[in-house]
PDB file of N, CA and C in Angstrom:
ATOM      1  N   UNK A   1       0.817  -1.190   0.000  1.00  0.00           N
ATOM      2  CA  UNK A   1       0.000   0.000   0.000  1.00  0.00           C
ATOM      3  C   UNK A   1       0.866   1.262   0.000  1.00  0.00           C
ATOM      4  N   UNK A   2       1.953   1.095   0.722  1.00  0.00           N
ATOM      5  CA  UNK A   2       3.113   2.299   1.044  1.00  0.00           C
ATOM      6  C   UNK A   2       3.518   2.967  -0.903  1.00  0.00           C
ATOM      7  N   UNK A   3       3.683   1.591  -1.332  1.00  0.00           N
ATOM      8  CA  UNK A   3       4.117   1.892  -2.893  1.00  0.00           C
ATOM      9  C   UNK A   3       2.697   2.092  -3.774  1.00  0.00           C
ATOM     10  N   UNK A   4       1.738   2.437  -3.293  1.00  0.00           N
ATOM     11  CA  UNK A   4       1.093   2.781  -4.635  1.00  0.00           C
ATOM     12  C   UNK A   4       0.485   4.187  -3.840  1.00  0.00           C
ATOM     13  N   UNK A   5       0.830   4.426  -2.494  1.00  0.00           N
ATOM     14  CA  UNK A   5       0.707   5.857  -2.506  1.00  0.00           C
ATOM     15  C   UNK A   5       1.561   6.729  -2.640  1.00  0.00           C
ATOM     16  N   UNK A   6       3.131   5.661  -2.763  1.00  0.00           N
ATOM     17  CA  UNK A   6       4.002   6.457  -2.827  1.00  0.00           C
ATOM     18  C   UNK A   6       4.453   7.408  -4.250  1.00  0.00           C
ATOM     19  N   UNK A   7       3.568   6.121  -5.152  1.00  0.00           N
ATOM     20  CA  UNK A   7       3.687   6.261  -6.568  1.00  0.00           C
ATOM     21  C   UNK A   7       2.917   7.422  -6.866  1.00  0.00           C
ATOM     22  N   UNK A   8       1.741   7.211  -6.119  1.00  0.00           N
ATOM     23  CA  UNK A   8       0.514   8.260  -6.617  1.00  0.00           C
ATOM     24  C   UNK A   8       1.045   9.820  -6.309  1.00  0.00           C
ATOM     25  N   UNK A   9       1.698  10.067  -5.109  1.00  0.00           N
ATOM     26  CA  UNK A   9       2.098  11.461  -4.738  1.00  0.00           C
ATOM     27  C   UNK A   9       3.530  11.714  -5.464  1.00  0.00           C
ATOM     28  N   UNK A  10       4.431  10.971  -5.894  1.00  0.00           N
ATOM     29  CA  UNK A  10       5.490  11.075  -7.097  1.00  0.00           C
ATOM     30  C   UNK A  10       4.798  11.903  -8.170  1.00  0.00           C
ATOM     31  N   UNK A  11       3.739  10.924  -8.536  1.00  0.00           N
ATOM     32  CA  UNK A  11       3.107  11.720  -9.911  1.00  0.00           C
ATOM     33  C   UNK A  11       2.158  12.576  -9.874  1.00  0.00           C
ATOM     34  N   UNK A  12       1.630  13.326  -8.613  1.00  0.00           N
ATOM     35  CA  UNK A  12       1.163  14.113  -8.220  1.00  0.00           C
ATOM     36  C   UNK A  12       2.158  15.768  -8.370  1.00  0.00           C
ATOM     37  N   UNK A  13       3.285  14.975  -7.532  1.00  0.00           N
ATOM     38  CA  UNK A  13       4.275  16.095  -7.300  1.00  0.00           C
ATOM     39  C   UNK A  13       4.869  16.711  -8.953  1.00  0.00           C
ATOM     40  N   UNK A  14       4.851  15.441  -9.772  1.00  0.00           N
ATOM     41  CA  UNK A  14       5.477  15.623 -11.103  1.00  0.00           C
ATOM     42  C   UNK A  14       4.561  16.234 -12.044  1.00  0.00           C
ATOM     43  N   UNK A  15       3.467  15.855 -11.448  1.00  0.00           N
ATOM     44  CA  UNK A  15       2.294  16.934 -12.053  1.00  0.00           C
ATOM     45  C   UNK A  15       2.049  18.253 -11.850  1.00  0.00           C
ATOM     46  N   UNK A  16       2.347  18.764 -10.971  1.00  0.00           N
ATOM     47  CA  UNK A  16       2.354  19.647 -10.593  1.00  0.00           C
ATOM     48  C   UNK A  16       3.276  20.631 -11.006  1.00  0.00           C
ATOM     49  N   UNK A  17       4.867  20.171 -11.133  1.00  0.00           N
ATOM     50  CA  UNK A  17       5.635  20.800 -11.635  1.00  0.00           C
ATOM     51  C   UNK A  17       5.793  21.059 -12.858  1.00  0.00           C
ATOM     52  N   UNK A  18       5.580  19.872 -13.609  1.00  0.00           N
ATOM     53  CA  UNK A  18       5.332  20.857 -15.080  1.00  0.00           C
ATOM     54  C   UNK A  18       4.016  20.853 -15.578  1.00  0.00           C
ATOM     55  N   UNK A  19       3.077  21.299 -14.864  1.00  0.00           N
ATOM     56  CA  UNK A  19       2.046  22.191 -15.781  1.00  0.00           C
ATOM     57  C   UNK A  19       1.407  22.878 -15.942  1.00  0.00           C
ATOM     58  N   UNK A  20       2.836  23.612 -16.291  1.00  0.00           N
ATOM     59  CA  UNK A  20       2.542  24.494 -17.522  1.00  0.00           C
ATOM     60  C   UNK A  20       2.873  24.079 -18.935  1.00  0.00           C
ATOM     61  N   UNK A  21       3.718  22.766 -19.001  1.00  0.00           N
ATOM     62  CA  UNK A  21       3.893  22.150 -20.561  1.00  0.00           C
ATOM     63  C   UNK A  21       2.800  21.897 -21.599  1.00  0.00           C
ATOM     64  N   UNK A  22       2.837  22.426 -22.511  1.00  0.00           N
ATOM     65  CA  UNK A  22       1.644  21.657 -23.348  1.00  0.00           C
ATOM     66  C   UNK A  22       1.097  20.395 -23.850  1.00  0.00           C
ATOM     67  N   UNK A  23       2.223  20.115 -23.676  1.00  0.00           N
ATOM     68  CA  UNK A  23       2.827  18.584 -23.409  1.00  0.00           C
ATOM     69  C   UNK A  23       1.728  17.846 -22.761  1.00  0.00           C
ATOM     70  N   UNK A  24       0.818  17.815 -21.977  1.00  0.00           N
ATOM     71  CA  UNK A  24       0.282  16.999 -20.966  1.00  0.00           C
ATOM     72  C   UNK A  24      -1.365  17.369 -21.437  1.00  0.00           C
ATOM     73  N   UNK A  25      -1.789  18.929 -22.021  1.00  0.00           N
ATOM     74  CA  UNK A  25      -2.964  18.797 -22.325  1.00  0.00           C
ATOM     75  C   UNK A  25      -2.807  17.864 -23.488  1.00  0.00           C
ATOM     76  N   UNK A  26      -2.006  17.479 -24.692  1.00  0.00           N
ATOM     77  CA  UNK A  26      -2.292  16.548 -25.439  1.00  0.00           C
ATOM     78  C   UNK A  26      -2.182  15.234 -25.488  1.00  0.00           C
ATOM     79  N   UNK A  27      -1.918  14.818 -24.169  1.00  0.00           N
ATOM     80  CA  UNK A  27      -1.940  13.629 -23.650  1.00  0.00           C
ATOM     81  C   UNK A  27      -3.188  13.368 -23.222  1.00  0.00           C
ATOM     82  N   UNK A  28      -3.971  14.075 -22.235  1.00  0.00           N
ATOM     83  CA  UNK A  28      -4.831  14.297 -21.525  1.00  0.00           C
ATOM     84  C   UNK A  28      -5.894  12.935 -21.988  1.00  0.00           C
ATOM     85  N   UNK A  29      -6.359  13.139 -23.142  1.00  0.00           N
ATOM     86  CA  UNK A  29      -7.157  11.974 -23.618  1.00  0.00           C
ATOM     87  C   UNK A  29      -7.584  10.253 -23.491  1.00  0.00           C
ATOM     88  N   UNK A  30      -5.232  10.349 -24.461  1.00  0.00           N
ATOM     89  CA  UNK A  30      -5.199   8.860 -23.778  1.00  0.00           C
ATOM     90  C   UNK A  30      -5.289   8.437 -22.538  1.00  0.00           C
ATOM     91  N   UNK A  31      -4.319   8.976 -21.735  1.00  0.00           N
ATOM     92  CA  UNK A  31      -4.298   8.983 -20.422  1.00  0.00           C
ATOM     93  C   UNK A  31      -6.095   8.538 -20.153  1.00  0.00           C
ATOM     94  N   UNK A  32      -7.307   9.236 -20.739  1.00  0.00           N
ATOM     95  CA  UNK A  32      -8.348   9.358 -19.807  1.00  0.00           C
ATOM     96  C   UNK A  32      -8.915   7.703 -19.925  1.00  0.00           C
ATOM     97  N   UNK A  33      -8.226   7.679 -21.730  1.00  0.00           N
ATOM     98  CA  UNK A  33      -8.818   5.949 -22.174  1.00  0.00           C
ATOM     99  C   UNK A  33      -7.932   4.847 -21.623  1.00  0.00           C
ATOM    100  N   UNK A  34      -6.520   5.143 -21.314  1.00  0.00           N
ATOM    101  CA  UNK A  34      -6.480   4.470 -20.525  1.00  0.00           C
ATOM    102  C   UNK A  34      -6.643   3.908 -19.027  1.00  0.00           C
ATOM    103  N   UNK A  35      -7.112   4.808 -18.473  1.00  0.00           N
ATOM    104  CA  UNK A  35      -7.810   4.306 -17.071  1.00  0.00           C
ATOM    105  C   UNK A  35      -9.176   3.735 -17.393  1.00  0.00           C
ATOM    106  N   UNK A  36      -9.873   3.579 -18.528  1.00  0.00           N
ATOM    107  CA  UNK A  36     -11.112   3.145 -18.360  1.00  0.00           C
ATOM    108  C   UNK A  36     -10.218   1.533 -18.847  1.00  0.00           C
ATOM    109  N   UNK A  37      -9.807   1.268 -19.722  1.00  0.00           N
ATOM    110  CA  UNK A  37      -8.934  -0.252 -20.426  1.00  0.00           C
ATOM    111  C   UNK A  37      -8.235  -0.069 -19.201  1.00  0.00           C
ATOM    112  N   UNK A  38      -7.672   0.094 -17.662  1.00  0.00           N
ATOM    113  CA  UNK A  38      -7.606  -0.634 -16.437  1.00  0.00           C
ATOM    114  C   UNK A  38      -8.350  -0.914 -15.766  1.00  0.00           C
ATOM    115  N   UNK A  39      -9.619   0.124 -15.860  1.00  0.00           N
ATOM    116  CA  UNK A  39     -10.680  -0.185 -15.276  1.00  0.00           C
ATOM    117  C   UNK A  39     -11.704  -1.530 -15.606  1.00  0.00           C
ATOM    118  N   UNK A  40     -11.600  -1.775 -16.492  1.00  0.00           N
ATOM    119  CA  UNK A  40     -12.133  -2.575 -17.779  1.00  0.00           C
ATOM    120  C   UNK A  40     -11.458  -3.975 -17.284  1.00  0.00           C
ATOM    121  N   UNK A  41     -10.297  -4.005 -17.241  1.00  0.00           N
ATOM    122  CA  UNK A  41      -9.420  -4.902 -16.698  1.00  0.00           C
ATOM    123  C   UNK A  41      -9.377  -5.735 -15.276  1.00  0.00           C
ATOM    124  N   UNK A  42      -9.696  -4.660 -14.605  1.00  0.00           N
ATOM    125  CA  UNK A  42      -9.917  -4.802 -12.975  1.00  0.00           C
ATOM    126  C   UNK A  42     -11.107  -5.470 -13.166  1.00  0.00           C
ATOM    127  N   UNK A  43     -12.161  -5.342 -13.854  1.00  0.00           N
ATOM    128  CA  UNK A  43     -13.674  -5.614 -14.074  1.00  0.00           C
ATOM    129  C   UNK A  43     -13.389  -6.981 -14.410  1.00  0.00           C
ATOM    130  N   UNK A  44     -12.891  -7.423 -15.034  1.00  0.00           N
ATOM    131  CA  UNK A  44     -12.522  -9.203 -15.712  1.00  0.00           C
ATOM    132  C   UNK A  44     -11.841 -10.035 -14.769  1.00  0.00           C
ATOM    133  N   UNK A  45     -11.021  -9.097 -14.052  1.00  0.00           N
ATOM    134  CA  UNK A  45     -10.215 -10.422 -12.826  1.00  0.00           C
ATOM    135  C   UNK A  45     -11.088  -9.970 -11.680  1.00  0.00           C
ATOM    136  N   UNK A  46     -12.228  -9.175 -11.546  1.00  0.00           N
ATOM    137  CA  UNK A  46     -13.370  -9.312 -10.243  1.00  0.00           C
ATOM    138  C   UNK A  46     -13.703 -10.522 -11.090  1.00  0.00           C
ATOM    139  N   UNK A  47     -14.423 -10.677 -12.380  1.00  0.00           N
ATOM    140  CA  UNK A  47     -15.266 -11.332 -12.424  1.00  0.00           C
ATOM    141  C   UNK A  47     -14.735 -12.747 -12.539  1.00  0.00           C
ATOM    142  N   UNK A  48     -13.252 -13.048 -12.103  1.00  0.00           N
ATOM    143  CA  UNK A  48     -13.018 -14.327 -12.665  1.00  0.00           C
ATOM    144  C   UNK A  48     -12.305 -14.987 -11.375  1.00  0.00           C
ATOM    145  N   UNK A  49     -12.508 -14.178 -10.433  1.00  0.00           N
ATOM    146  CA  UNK A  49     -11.904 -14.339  -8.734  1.00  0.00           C
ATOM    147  C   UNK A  49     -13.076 -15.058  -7.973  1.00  0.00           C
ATOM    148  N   UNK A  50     -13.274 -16.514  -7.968  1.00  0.00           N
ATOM    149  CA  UNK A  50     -14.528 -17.053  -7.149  1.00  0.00           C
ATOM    150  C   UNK A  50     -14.458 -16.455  -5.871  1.00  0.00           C
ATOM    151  N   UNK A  51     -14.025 -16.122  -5.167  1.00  0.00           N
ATOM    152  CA  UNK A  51     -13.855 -15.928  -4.022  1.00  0.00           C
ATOM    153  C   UNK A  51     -14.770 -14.629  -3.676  1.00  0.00           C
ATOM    154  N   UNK A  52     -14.309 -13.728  -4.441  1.00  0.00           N
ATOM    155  CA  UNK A  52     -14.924 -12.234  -4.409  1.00  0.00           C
ATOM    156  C   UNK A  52     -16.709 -12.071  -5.047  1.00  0.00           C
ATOM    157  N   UNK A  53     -16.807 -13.712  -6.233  1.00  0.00           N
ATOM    158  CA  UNK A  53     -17.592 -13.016  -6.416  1.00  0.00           C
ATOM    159  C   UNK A  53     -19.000 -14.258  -6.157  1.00  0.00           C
ATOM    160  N   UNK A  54     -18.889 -14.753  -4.904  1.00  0.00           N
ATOM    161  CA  UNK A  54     -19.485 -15.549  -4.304  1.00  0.00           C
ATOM    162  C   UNK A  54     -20.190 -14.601  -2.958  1.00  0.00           C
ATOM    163  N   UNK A  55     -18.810 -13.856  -2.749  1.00  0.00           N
ATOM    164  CA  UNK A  55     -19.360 -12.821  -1.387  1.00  0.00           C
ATOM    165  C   UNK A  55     -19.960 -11.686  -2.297  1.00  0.00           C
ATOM    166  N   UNK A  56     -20.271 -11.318  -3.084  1.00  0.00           N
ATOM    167  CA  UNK A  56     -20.578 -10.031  -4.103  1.00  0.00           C
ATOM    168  C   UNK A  56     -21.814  -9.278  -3.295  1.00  0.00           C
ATOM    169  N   UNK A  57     -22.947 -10.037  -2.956  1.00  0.00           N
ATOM    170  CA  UNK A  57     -23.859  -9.466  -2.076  1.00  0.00           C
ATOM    171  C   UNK A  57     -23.640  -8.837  -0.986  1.00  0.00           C
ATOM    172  N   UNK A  58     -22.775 -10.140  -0.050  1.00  0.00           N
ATOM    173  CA  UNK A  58     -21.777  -8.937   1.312  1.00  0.00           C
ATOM    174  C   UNK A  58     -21.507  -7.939   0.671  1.00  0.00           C
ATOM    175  N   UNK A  59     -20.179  -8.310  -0.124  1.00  0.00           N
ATOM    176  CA  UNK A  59     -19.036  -7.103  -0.569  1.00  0.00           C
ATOM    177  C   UNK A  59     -20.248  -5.659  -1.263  1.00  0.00           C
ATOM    178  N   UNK A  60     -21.147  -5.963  -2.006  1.00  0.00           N
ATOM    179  CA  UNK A  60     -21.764  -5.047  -2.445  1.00  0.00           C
ATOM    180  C   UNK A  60     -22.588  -4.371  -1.106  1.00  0.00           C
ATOM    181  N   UNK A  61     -23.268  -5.023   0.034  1.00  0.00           N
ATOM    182  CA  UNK A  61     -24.173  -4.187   0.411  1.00  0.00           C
ATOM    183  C   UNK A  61     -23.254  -3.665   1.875  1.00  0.00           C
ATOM    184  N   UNK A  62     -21.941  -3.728   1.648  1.00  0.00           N
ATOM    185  CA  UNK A  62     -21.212  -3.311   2.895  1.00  0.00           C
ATOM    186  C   UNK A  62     -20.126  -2.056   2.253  1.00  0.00           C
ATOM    187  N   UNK A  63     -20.115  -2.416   0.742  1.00  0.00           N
ATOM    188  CA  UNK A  63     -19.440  -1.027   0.303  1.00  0.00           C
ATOM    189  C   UNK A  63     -20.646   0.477  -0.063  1.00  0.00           C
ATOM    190  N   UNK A  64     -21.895  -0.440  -0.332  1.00  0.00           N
ATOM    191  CA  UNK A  64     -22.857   0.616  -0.177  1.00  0.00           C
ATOM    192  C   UNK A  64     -23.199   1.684   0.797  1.00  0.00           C
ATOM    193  N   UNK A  65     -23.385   0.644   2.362  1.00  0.00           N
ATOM    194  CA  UNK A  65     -23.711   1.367   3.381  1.00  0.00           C
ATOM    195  C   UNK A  65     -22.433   2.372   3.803  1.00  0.00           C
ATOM    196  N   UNK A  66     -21.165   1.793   3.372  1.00  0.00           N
ATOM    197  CA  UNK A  66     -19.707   2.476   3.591  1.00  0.00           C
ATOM    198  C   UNK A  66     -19.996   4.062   2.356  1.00  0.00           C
ATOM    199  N   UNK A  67     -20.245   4.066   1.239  1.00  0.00           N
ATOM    200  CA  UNK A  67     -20.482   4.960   0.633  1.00  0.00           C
ATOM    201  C   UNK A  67     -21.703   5.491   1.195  1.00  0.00           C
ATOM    202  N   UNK A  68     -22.601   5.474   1.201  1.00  0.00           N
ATOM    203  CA  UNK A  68     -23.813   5.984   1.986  1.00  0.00           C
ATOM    204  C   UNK A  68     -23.504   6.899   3.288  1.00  0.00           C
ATOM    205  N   UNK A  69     -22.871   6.268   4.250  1.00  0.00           N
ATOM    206  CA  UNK A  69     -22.557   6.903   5.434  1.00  0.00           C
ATOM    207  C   UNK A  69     -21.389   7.768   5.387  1.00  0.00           C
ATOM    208  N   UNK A  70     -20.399   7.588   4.261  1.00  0.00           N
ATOM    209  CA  UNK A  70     -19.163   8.842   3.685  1.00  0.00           C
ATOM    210  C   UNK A  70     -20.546   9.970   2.973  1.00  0.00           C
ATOM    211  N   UNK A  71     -21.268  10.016   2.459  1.00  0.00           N
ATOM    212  CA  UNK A  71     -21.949  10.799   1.747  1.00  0.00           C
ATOM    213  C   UNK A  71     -22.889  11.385   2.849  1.00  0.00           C
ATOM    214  N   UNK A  72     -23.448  10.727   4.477  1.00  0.00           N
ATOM    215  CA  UNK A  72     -24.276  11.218   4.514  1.00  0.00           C
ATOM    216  C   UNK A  72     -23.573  12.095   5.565  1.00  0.00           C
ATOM    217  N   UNK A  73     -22.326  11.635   6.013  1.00  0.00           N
ATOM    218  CA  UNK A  73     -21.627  12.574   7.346  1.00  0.00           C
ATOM    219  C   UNK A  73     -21.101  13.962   6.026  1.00  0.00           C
ATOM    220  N   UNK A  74     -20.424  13.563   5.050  1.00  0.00           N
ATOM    221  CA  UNK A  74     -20.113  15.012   4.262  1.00  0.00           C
ATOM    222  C   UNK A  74     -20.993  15.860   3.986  1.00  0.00           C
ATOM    223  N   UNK A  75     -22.456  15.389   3.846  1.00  0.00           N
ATOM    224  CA  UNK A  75     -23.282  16.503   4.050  1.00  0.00           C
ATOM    225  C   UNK A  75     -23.870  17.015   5.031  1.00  0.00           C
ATOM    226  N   UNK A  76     -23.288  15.902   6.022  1.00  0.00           N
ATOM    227  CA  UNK A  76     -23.964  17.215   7.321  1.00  0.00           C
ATOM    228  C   UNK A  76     -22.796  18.076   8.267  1.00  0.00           C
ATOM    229  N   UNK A  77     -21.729  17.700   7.415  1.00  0.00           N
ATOM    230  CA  UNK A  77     -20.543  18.669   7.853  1.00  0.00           C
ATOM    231  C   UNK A  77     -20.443  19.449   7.199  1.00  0.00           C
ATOM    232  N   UNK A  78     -20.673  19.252   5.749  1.00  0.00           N
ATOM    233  CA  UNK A  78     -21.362  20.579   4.973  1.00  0.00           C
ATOM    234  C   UNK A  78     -22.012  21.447   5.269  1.00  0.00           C
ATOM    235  N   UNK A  79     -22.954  21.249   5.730  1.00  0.00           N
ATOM    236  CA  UNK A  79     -24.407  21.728   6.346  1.00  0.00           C
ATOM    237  C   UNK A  79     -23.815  22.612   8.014  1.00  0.00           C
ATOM    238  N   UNK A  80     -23.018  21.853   8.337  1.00  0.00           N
ATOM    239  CA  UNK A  80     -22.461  22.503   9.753  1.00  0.00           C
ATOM    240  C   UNK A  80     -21.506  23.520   9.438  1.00  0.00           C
ATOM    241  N   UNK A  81     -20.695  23.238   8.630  1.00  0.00           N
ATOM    242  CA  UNK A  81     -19.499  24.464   8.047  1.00  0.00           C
ATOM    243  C   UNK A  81     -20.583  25.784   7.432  1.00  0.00           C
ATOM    244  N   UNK A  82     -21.828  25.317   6.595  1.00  0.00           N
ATOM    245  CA  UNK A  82     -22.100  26.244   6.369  1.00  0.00           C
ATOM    246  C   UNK A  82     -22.825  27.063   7.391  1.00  0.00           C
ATOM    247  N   UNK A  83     -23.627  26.800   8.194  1.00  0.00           N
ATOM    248  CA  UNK A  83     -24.799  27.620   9.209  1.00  0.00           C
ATOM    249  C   UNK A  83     -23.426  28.361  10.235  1.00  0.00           C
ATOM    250  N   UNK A  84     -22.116  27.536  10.682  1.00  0.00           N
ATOM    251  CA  UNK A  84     -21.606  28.108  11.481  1.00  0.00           C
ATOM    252  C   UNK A  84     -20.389  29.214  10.631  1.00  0.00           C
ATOM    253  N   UNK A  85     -20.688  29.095   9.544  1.00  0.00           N
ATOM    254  CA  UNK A  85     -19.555  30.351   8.567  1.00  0.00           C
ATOM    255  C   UNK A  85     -20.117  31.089   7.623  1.00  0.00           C
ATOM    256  N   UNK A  86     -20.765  30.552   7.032  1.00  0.00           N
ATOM    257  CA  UNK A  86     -21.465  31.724   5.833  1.00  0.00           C
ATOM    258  C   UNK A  86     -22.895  32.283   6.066  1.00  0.00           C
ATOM    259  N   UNK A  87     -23.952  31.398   7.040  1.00  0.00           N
ATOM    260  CA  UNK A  87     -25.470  31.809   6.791  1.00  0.00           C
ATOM    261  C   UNK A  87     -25.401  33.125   8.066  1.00  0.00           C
ATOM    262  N   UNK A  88     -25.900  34.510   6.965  1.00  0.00           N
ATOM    263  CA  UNK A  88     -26.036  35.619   7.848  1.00  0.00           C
ATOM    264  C   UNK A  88     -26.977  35.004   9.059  1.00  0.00           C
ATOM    265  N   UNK A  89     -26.859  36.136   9.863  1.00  0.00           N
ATOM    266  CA  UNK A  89     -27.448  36.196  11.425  1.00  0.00           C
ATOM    267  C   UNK A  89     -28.433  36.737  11.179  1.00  0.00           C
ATOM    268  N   UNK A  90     -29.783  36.553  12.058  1.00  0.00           N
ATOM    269  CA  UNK A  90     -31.014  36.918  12.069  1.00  0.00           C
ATOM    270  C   UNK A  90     -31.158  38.625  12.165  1.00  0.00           C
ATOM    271  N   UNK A  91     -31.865  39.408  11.591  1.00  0.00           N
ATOM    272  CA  UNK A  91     -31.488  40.423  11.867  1.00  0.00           C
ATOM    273  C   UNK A  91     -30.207  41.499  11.853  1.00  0.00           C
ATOM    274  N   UNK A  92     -29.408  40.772  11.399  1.00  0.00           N
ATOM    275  CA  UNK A  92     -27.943  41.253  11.134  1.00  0.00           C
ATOM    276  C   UNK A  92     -27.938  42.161   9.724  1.00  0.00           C
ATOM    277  N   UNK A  93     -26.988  43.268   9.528  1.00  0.00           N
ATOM    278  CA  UNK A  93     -27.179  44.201   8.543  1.00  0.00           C
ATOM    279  C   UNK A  93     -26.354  43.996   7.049  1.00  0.00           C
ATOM    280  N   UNK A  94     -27.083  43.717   6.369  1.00  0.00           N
ATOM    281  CA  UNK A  94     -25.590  43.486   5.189  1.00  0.00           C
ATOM    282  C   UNK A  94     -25.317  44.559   4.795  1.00  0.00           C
TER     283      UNK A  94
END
């Protein structure tokens, strides 16, 4: 895990530094097709892993409630950042 975050903030950092090259908007594309042909990829060895896809019901209704409950605390910390920083005061003068 150490090496694929280590990888990810390498090319974060390397991203960062050059661009301004033009270089990278004309890449931009492949780059986008190729994450879907890994994605695509990842999709064929789920589907060919008995293991994973015997539990698929667990694994599906435990990454749901995990997304569900990331979505439902960000909006009510949303909701809290906003009433306690931006929503004027009752009566207050703009």
């Amino acid at each position: 895990m150490f090496t694929v975050i280590s990888i990810l903030f390498t090319g974060v950092f390397i991203g960062y530094i050059t661009r301004r090259f033009p270089f990278w908007a004309k890449i931009n594309r492949p780059i986008t097709y190729t994450i879907y042909l890994l994605l695509f990829l990842l999709g064929i060895s789920v589907g060919h892993n008995p293991q994973i896809m015997d539990n698929l019901g667990t694994l599906g209704l435990q990454a749901f409630l995990l997304a569900a409950a990331g979505t439902l605390g960000s909006l009510c910390f949303a909701w809290l950042v906003y009433r306690l920083f931006f929503q004027r005061k009752k009566g207050a003068e703009e």
